[in-house]
Protein backbone atom coordinates (compact mmCIF):
# COMPACT_ATOMS: atom_id res chain seq x y z
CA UNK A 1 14.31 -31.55 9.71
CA UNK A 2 11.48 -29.06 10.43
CA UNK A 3 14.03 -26.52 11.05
CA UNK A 4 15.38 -26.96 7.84
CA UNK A 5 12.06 -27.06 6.33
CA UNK A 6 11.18 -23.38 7.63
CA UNK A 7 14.80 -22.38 6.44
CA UNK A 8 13.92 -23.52 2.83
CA UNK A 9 10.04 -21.95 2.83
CA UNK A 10 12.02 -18.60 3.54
CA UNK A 11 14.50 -18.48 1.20
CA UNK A 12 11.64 -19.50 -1.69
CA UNK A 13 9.63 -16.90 -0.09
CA UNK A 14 12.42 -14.21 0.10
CA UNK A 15 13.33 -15.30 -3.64
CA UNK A 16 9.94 -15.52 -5.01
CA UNK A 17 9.85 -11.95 -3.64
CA UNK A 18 12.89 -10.85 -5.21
CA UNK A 19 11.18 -11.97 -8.77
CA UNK A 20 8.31 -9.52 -8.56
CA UNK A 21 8.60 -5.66 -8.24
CA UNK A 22 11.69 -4.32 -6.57
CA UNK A 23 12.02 -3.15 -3.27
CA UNK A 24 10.96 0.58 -2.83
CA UNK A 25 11.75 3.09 -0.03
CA UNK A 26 9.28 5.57 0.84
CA UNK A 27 9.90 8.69 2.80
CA UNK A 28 7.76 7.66 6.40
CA UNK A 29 5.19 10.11 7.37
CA UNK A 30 6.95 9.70 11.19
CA UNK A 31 10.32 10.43 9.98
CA UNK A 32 12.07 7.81 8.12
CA UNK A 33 11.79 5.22 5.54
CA UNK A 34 9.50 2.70 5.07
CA UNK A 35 11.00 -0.19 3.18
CA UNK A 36 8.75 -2.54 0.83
CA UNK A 37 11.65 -5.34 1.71
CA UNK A 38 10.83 -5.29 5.38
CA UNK A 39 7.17 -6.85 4.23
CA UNK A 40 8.65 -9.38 1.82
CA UNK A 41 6.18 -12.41 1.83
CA UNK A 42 3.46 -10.52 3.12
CA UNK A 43 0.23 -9.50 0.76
CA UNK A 44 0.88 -5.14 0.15
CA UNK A 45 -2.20 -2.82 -0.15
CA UNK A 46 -0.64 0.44 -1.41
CA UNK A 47 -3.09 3.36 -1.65
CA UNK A 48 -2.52 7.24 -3.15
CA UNK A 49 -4.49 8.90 -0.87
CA UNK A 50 -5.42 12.89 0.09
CA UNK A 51 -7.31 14.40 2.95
CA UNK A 52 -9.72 17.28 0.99
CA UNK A 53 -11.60 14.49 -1.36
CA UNK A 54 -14.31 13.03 -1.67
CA UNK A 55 -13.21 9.62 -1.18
CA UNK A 56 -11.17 10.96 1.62
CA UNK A 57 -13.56 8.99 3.82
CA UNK A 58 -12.32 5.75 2.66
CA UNK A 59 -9.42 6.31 5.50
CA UNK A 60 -12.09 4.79 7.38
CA UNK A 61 -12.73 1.79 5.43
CA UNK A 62 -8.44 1.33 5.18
CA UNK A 63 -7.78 1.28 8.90
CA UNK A 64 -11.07 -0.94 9.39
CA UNK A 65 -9.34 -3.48 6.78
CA UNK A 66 -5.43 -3.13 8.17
CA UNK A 67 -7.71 -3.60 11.50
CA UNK A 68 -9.04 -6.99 10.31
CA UNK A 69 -5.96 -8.56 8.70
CA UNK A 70 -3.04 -7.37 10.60
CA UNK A 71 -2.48 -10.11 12.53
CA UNK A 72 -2.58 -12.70 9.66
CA UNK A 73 -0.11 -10.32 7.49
CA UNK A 74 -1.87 -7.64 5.28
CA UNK A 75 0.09 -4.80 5.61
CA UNK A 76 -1.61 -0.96 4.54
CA UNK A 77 0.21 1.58 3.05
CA UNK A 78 -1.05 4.93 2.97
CA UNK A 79 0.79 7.47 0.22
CA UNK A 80 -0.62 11.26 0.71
CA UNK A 81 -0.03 12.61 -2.73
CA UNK A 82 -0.76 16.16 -4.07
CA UNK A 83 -0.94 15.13 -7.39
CA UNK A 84 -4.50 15.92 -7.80
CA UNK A 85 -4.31 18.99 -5.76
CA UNK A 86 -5.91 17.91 -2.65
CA UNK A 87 -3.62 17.34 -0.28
CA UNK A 88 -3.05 19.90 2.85
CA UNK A 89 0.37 21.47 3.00
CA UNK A 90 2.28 19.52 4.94
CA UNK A 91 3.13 16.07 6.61
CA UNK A 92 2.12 17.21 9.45
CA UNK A 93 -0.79 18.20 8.84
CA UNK A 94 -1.64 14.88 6.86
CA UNK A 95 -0.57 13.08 9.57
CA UNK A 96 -2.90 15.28 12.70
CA UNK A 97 -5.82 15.21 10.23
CA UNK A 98 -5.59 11.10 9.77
CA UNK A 99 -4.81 10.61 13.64
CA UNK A 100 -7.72 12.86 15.04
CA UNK A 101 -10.38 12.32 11.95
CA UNK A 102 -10.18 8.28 11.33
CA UNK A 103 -7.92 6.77 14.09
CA UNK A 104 -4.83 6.45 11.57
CA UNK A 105 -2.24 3.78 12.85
CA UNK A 106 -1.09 1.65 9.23
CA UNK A 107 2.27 2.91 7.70
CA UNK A 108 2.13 6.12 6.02
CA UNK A 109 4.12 7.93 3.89
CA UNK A 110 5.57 11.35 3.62
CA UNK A 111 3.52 13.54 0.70
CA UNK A 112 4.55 11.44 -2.36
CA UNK A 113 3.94 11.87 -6.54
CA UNK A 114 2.04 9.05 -7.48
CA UNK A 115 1.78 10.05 -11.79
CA UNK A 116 3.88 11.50 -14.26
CA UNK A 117 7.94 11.19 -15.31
CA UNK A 118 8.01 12.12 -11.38
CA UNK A 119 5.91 9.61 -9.85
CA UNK A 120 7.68 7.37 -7.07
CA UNK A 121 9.50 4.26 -8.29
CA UNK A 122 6.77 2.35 -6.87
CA UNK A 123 4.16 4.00 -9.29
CA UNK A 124 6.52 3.40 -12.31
CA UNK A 125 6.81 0.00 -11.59
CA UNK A 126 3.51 -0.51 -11.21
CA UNK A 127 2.88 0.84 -14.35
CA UNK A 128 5.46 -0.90 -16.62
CA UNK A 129 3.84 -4.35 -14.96
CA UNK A 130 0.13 -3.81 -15.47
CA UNK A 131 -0.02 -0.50 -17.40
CA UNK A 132 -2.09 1.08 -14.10
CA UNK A 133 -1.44 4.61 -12.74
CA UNK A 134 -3.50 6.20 -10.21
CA UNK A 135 -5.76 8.59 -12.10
CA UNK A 136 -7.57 10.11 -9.06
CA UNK A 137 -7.03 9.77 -5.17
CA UNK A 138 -7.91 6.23 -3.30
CA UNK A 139 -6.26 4.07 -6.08
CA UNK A 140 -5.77 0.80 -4.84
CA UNK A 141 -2.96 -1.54 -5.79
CA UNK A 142 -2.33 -4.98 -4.13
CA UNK A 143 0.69 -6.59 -4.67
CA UNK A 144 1.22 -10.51 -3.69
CA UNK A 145 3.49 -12.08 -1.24
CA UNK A 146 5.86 -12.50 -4.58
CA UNK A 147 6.17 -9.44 -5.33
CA UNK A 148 4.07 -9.34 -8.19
CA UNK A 149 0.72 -7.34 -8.41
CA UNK A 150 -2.23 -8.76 -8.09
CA UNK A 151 -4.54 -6.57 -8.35
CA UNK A 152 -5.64 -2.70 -9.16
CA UNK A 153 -8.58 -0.49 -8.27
CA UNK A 154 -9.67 2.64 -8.61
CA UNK A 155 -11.41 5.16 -6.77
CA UNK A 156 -14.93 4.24 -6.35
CA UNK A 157 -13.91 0.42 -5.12
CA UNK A 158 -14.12 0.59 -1.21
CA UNK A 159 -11.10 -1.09 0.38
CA UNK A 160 -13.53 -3.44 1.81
CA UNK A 161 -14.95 -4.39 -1.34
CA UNK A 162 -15.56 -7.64 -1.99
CA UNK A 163 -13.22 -7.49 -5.31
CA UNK A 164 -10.22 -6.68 -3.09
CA UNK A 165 -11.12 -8.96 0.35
CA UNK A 166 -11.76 -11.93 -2.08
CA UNK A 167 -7.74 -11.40 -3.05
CA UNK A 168 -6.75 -10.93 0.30
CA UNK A 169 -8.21 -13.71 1.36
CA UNK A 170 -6.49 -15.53 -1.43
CA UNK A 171 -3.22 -14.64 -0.69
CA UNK A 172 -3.37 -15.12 3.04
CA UNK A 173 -5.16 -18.97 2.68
């Protein structure tokens, strides 16, 4: 009976999923894809990010939250974007200046277009739900085990805010 139980929680959960935003691939910073599906029923932080800005020090403040809620189920996606030309030339780069500067070890993505006809699908999505689009670096958008988004934030909110830790906890109680 409990077996069946946890069989029926996951296929609402997996379904419930499937009703929100779609599954997105993004190009890994490691190589890759990362696949929103693979953290289906888990609470999403996605964050357009860039390492010459001067909220570039909220990588601290992102690895200190992935940090505190890993283990219950947060996950923290990192996008380097360009878009708002302050982003250094390469993965590679991105990805030795976030290891050796703030300790980097949450998912990250390749160098990604967050705005515009171009953005990723993620962005567009985002957008056609809530009407938000990332209109500087360190946008914030939280999207529910359901798929659904929950939340959006711009720059200036730290990712330890209390507007966005009150949602976590939320989703993860």
């Amino acid at each position: 009976m409990i077996r069946l139980i946890a069989i029926l929680t996951g296929w609402v959960m997996a379904t419930a999923a499937m009703a929100g935003m779609s599954s997105h691939s993004f190009a890994s910073i490691d190589g890759g894809t990362l696949e929103t599906s693979d953290w289906a029923g888990q609470p999403l932080l996605v964050v357009n990010t860039a390492s010459q800005c001067g909220f570039t020090g909220q990588y601290a403040g992102l690895q200190a939250l992935y940090d505190e809620y890993r283990d219950r189920g947060l996950v923290v996606l990192a996008v380097p974007s360009d878009d708002f030309n302050q982003e250094l030339g390469s993965a590679e780069e991105v990805k030795e200046f976030c290891e050796i500067n703030y300790g980097l070890d949450l998912p990250m993505a390749d160098i990604t277009p967050v705005k515009g006809p171009g953005a990723h699908p993620f962005y567009l999505d985002v957008a056609a739900q809530t009407g938000f689009r990332p209109r500087w670096n360190f946008n914030k958008v939280l999207v529910g085990p359901d798929g659904t988004v929950v939340g959006t934030w711009g720059s200036a909110t730290k990712p330890q805010s209390p507007q966005i830790t009150r949602e976590i906890d939320a989703l993860l109680n």
